[in-house]
Protein backbone atom coordinates (compact mmCIF):
# COMPACT_ATOMS: atom_id res chain seq x y z
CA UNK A 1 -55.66 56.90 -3.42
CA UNK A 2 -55.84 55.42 -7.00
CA UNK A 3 -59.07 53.96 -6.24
CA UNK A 4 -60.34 57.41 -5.06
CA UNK A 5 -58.99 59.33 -7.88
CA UNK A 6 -60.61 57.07 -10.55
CA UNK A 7 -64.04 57.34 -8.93
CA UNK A 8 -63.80 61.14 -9.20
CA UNK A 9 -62.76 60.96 -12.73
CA UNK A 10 -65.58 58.83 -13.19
CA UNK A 11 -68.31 61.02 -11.64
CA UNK A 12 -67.07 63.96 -13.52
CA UNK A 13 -67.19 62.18 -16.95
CA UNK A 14 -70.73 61.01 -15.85
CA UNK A 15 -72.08 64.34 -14.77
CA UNK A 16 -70.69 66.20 -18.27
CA UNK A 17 -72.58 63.57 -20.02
CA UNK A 18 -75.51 64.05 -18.20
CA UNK A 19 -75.23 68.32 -18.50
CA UNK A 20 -77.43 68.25 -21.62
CA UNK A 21 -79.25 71.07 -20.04
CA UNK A 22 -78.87 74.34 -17.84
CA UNK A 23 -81.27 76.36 -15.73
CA UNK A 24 -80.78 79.81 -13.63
CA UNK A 25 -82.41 80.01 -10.42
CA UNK A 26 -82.90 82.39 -7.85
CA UNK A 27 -82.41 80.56 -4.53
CA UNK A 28 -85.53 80.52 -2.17
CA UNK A 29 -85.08 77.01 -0.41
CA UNK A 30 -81.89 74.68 0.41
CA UNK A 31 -82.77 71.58 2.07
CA UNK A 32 -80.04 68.85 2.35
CA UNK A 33 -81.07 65.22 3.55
CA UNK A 34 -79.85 61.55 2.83
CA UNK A 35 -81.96 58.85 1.01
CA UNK A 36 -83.04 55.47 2.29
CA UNK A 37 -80.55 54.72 0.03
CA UNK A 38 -77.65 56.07 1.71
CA UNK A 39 -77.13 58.70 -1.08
CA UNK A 40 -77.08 62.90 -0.05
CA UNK A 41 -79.01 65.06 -1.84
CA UNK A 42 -79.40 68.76 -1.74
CA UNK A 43 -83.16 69.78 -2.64
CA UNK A 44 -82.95 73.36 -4.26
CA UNK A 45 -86.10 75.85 -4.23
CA UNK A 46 -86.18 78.58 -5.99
CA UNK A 47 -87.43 80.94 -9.68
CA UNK A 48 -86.03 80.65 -12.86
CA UNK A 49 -85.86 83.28 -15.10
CA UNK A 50 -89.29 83.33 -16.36
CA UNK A 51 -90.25 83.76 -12.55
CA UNK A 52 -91.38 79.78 -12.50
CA UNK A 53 -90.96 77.77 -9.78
CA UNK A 54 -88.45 75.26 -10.43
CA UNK A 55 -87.15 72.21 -8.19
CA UNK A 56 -83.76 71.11 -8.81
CA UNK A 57 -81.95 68.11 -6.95
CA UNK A 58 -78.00 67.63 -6.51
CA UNK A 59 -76.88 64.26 -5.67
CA UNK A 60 -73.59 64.30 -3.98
CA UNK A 61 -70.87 62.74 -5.38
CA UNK A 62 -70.54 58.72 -3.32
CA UNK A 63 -67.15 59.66 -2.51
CA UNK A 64 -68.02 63.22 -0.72
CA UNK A 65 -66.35 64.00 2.31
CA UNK A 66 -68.33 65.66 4.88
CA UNK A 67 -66.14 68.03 5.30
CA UNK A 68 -66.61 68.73 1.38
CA UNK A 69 -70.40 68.38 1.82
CA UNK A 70 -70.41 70.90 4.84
CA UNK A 71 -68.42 73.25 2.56
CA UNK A 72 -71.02 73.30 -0.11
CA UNK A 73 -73.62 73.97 2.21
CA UNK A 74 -71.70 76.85 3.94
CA UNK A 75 -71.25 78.49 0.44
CA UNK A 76 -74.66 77.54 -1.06
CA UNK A 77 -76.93 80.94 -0.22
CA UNK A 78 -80.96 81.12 -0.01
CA UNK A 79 -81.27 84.68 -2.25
CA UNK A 80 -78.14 84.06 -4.70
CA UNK A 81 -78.80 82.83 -8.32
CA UNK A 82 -77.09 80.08 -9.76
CA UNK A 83 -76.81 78.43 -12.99
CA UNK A 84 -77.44 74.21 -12.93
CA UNK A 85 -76.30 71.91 -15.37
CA UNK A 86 -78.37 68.68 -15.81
CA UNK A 87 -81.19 67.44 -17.90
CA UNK A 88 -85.23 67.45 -16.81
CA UNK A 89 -87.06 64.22 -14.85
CA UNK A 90 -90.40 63.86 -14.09
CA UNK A 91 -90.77 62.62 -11.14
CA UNK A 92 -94.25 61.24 -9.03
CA UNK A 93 -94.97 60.65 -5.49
CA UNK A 94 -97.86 59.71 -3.10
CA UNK A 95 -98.48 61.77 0.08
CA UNK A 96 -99.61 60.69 3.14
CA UNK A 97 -103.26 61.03 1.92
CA UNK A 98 -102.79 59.03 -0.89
CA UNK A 99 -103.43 62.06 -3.62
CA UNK A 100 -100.69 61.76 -6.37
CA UNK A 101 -98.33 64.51 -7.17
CA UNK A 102 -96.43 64.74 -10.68
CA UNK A 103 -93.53 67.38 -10.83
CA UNK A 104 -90.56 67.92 -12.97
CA UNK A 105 -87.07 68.27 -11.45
CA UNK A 106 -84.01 69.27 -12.86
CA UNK A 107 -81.25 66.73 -12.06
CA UNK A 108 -78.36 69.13 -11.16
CA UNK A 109 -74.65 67.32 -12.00
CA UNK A 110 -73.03 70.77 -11.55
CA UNK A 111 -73.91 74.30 -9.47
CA UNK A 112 -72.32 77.45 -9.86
CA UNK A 113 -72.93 80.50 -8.60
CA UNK A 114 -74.13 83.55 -10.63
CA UNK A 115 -72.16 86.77 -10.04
């Protein structure tokens, strides 16, 4: 229990650290998957204020339950707005045609809804 309690005080010093940054986004697209590195992520779709599109991704905390991960996606609605906290990365990929892609995606440490 110790053990579990420090690693939760540890993400949540980690992710205020790394809230340099917030966005607003109106929700179009939640897609949730795990990485071949065993991490989840939730991939969030959506419009910023400026009526941008805007790709934001939410690494799970390692220690996540799934029934704390199920909850989040239960209360996580496409249409809602929410406010991130995180900082921009640039991110690039290669598709299966081999043309590169360059985007920038906020790197969400915190999501809260907008009333």
């Amino acid at each position: 229990a110790a053990r579990i309690q420090a690693a939760q005080e540890q993400d949540a010093r980690r992710r205020r650290e790394r809230s340099t940054k917030t966005v607003e986004i109106l929700l179009t697209e939640l897609t949730a998957r795990t990485t071949l590195g065993g991490d989840r992520i939730l991939n969030l779709y959506g419009k910023n204020d400026k009526g941008q599109d805007t790709r934001a991704v939410y690494f799970y905390p390692p220690h996540a339950s799934e029934d704390v991960i199920n909850s989040v996606l239960r209360q996580i609605k496409e249409g809602a707005r929410y406010r991130l906290a995180g900082d921009w990365k640039p991110r690039e990929w290669k598709d299966g045609k081999g043309q590169t892609h360059k985007v920038f995606e906020f790197m969400a440490q915190t999501i809260g809804a907008i009333e």
